[in-house]
Protein backbone atom coordinates (compact mmCIF):
# COMPACT_ATOMS: atom_id res chain seq x y z
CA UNK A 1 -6.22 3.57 17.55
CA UNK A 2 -9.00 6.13 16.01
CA UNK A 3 -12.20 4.48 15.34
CA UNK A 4 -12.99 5.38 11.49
CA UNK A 5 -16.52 3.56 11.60
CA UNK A 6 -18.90 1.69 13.53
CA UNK A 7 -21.19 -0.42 12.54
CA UNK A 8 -22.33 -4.33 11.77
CA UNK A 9 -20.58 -7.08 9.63
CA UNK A 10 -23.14 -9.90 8.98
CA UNK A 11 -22.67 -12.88 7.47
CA UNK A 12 -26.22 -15.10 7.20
CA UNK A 13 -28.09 -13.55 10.28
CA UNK A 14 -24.97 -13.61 12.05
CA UNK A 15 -24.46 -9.82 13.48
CA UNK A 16 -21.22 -8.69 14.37
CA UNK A 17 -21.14 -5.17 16.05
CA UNK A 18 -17.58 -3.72 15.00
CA UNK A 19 -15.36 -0.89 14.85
CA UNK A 20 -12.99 0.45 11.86
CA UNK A 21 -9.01 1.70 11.90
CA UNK A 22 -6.87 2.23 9.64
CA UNK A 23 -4.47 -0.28 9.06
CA UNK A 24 -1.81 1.45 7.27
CA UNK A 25 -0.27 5.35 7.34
CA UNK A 26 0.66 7.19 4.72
CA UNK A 27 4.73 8.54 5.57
CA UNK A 28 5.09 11.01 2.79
CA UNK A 29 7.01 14.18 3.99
CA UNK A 30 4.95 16.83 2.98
CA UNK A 31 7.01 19.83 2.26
CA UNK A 32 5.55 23.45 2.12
CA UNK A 33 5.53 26.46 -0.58
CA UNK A 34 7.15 29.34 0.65
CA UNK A 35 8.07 33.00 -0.84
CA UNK A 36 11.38 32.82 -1.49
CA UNK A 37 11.85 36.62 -0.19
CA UNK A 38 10.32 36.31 2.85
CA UNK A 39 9.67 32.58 3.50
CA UNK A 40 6.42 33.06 4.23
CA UNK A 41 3.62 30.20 3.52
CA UNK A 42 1.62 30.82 0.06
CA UNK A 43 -1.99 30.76 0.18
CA UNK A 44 -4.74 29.19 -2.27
CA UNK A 45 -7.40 31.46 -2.76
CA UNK A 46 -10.55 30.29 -4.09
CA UNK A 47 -11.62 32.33 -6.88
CA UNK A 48 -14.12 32.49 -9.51
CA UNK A 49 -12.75 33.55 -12.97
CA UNK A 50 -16.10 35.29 -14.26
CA UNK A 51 -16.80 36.80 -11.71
CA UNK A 52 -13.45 37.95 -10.78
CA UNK A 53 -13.31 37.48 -6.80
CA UNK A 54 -12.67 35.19 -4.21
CA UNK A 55 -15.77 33.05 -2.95
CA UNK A 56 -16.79 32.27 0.22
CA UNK A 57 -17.32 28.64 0.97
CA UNK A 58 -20.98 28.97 1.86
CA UNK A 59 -21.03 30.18 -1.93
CA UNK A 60 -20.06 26.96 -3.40
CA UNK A 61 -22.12 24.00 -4.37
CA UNK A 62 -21.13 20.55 -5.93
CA UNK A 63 -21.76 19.58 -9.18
CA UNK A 64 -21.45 16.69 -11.69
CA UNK A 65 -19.54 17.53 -15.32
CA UNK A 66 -21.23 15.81 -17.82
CA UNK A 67 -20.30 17.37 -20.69
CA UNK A 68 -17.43 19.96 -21.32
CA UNK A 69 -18.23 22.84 -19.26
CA UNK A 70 -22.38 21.52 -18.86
CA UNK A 71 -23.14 20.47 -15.28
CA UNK A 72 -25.94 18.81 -12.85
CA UNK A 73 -25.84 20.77 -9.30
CA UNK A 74 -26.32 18.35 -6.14
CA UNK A 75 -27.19 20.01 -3.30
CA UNK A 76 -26.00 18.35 -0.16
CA UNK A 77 -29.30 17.48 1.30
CA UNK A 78 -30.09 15.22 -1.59
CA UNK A 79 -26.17 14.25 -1.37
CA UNK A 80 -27.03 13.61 2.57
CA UNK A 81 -29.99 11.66 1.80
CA UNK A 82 -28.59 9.16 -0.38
CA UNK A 83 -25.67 8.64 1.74
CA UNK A 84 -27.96 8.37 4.74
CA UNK A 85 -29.99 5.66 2.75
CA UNK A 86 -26.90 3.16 2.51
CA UNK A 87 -24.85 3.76 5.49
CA UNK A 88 -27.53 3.04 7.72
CA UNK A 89 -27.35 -0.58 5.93
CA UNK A 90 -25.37 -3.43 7.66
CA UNK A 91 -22.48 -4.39 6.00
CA UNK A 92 -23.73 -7.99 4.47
CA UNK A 93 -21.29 -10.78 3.71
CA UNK A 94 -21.96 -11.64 0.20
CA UNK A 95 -20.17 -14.68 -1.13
CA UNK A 96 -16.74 -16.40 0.31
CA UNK A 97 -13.80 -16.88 -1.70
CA UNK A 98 -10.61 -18.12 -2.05
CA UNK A 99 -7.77 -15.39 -1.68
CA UNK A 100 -6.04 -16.45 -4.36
CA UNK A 101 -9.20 -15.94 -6.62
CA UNK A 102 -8.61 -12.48 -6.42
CA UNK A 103 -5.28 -10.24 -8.06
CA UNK A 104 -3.29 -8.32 -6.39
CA UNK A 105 -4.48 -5.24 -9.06
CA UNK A 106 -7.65 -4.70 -7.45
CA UNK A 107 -6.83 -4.55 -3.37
CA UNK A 108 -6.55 -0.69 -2.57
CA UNK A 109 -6.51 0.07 1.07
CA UNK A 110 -6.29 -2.06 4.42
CA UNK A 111 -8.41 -1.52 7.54
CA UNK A 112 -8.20 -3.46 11.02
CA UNK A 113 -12.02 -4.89 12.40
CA UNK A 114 -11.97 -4.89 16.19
CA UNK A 115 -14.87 -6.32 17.80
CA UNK A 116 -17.67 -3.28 19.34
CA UNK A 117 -18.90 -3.82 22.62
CA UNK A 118 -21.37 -7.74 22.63
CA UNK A 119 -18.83 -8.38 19.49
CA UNK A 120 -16.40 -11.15 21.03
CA UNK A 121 -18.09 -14.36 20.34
CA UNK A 122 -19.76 -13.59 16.98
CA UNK A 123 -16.15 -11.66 16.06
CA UNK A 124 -14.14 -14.87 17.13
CA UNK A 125 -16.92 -17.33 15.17
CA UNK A 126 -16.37 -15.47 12.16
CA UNK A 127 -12.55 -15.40 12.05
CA UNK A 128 -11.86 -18.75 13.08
CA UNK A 129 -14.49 -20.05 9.99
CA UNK A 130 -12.68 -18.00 7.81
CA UNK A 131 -9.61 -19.82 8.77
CA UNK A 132 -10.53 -23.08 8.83
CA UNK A 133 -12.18 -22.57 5.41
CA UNK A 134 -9.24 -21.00 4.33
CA UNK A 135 -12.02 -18.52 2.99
CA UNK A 136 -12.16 -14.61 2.51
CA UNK A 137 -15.65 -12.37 2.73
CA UNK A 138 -17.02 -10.15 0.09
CA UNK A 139 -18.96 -7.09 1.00
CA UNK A 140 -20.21 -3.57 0.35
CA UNK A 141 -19.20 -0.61 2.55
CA UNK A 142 -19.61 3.05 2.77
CA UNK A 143 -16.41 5.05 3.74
CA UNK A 144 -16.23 8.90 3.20
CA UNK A 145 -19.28 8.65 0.97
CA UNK A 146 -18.30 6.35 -1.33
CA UNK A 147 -19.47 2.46 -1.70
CA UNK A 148 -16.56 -0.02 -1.82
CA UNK A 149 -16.37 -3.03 -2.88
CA UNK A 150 -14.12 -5.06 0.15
CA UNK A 151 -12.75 -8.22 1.64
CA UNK A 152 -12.84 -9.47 5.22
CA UNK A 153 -10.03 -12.26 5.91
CA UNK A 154 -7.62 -12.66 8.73
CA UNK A 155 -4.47 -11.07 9.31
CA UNK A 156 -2.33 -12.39 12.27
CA UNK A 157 -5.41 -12.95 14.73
CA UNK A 158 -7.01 -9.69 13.47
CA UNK A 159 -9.85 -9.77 11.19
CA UNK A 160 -8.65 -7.25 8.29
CA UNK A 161 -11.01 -5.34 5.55
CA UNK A 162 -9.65 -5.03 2.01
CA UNK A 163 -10.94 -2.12 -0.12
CA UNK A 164 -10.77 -3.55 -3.66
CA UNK A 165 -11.54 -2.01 -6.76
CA UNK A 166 -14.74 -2.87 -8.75
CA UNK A 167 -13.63 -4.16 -12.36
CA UNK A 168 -14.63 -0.87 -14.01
CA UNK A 169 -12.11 0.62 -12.17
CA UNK A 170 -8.98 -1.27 -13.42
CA UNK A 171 -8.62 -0.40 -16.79
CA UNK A 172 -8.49 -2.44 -19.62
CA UNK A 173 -4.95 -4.49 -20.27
CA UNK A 174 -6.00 -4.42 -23.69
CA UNK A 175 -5.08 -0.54 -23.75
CA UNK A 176 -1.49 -1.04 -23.20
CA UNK A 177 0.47 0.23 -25.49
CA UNK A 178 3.21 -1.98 -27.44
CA UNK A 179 2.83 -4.94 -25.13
CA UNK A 180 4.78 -7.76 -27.08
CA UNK A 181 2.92 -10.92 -28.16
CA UNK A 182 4.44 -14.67 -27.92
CA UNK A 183 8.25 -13.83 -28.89
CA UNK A 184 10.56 -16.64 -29.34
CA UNK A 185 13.23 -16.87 -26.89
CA UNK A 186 16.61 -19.03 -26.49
CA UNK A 187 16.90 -21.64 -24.85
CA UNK A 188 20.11 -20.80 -22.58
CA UNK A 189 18.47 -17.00 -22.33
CA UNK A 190 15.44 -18.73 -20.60
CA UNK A 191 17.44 -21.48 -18.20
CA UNK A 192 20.02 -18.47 -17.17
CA UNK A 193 17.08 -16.63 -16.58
CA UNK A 194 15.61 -19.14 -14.20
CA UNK A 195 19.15 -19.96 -12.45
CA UNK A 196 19.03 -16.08 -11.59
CA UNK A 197 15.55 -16.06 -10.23
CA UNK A 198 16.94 -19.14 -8.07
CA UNK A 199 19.53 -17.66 -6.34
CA UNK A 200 17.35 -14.19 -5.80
CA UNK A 201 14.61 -16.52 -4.54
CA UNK A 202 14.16 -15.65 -0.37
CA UNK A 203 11.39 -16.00 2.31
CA UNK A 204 9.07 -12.54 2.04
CA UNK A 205 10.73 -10.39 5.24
CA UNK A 206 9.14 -6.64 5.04
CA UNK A 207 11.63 -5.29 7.48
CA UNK A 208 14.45 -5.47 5.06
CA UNK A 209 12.96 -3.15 3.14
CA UNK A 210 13.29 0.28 3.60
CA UNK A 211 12.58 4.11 2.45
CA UNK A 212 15.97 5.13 2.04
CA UNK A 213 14.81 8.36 0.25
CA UNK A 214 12.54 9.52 2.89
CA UNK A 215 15.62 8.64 5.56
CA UNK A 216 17.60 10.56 3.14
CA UNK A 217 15.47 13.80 3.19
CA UNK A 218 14.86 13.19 6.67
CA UNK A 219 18.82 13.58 7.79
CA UNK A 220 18.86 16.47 5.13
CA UNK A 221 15.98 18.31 6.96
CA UNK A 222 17.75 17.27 10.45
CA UNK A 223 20.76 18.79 9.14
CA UNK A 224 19.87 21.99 7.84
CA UNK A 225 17.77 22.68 11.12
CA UNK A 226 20.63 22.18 13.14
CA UNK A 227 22.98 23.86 10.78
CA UNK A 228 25.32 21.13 10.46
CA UNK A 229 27.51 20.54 7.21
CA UNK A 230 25.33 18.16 4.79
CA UNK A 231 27.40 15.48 3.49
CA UNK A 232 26.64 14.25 0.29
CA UNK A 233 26.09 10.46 0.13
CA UNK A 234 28.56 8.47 -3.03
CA UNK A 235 26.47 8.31 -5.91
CA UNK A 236 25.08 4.47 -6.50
CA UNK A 237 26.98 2.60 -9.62
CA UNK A 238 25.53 3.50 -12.83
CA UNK A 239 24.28 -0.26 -14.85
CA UNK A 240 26.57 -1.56 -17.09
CA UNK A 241 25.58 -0.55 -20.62
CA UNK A 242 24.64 -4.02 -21.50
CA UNK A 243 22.49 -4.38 -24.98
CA UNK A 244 23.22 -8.66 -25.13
CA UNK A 245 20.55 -10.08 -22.81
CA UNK A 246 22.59 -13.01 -22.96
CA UNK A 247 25.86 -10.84 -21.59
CA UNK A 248 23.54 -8.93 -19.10
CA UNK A 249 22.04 -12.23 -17.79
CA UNK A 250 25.62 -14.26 -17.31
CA UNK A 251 26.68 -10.73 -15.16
CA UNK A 252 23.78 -10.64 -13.16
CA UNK A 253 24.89 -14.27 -11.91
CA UNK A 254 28.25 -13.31 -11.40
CA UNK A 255 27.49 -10.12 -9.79
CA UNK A 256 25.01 -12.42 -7.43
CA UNK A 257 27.68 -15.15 -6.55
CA UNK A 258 29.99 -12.84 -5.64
CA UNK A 259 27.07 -11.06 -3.05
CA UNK A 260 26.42 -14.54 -1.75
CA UNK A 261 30.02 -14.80 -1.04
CA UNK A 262 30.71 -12.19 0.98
CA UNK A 263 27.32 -12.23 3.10
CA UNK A 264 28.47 -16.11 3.84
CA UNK A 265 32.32 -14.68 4.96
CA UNK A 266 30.36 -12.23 7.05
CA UNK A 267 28.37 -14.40 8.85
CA UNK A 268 31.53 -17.08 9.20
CA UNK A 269 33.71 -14.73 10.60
CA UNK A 270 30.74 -13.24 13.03
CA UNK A 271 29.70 -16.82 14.32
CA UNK A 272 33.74 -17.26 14.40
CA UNK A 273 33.84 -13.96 16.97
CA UNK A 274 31.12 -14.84 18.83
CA UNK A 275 32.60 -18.62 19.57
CA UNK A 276 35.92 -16.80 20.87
CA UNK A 277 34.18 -14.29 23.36
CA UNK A 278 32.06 -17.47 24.07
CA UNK A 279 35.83 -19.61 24.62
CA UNK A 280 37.59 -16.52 26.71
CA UNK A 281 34.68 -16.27 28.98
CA UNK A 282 34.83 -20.20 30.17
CA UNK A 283 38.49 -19.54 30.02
CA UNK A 284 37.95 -17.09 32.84
């Protein structure tokens, strides 16, 4: 797994030496732009519009847009500086908290800790308090120049950091547009409501989830480059046009129940196989 970053987690004057990966993959298909006439790739040029010509890269410098069109130019030594003068900081533990303190709205990206080398016994110290205090770390980081706010907690025996962003990065609820204050609902409308959340109520199992449009694009792609016929897959049910909530709840259940049925006739008449190969086999 590619290290990402190396350096210390520290939590009172507790050093642990450690190494960052990336804990998830992005599985987007990227898909090229070609020329239609020739299929050829189409390049990006960079260009300047006053001056009229493409720039070379040693030409460009990075700059800060303060006002329409009025910038501050950074050049990358003072960039490199300042980035120099926090990464060579420890990343410092700074207060322990309960998971749950935290919503969901601010966690951005996942990355696995693995202990560097003298790591193992500090490393192991730190997860198992963290589990037996059913705690989670904050900290400060620097990844790809940028200072993040994160989490360290423990994910099946691994000790995971959480990106999260700082509060004025999620915007303001208040800004939503025609978010409904208390209305008044029915009574049935509310129970019916509930009994539906019931029955869709499982145990949390991420393999039963799937991309199906990326599998979709995949086969197409799979097709086309073996020159096969591409068969169409049958269009999903359109929603009943349903304007009653009552009516749309009542069909919900009914559309449920009648799920529930035939998943429990599946798995009787499976268990009911299995018990005659079972029966034939002591037979012989």
């Amino acid at each position: 797994m590619h290290t990402m970053w190396k350096g210390t987690i520290s939590f009172g004057l507790v050093n642990i030496p450690v190494k960052l990966h990336s804990a998830t993959e992005n599985k987007d298909i990227s898909l090229r732009q070609l020329h239609e006439e020739c299929k050829s790739p189409i390049e990006y040029e960079r260009t300047c519009p006053v001056c009229e010509r493409e720039v070379e890269k040693e030409e460009i410098v990075k700059a800060y847009e303060y006002a329409k069109n009025k910038f501050v130019v950074l050049d990358d030594e003072e960039l490199e500086e300042l980035r120099k003068e926090q990464t060579d900081k420890a990343v410092e533990i700074m207060d322990f908290v309960k998971l749950s303190d935290i919503d969901p709205i601010y966690f951005e990206k996942s990355y696995y800790l693995s202990p560097d080398e003298g790591g193992t016994k500090a490393y192991s110290l730190l997860r198992q308090t963290l589990l037996d205090t059913e705690k989670i770390g904050v900290a400060k980081i620097i990844i790809r120049s940028k200072e993040q706010l994160a989490m360290v907690r423990v994910y099946e025996n691994t000790l995971v950091m959480e990106t999260i962003h700082y509060p004025d990065e999620v915007r303001d609820v208040k800004e939503v547009p025609n978010v409904p204050e208390e209305t008044e609902l029915g009574k049935k409308e509310l129970e019916t409501a509930k009994t539906l959340v019931e029955q869709l109520t499982s145990d949390f199992d991420p393999e039963q989830y799937k991309d199906d449009y990326r599998q979709a694009l995949l086969d197409l792609i799979e097709a086309k480059k073996n020159n096969e016929d591409i068969s169409t897959a049958e269009p999903k049910p359109t929603p009943d046009n349903v304007t009653d909530l009552m009516e749309a709840l009542e069909k919900s259940l009914d559309k449920n129940q009648k799920k529930t049925k035939k998943k429990a006739t599946k798995k009787k008449s499976t268990k009911t196989g299995n018990e005659k190969k079972s029966t034939s086999k002591k037979t012989s």
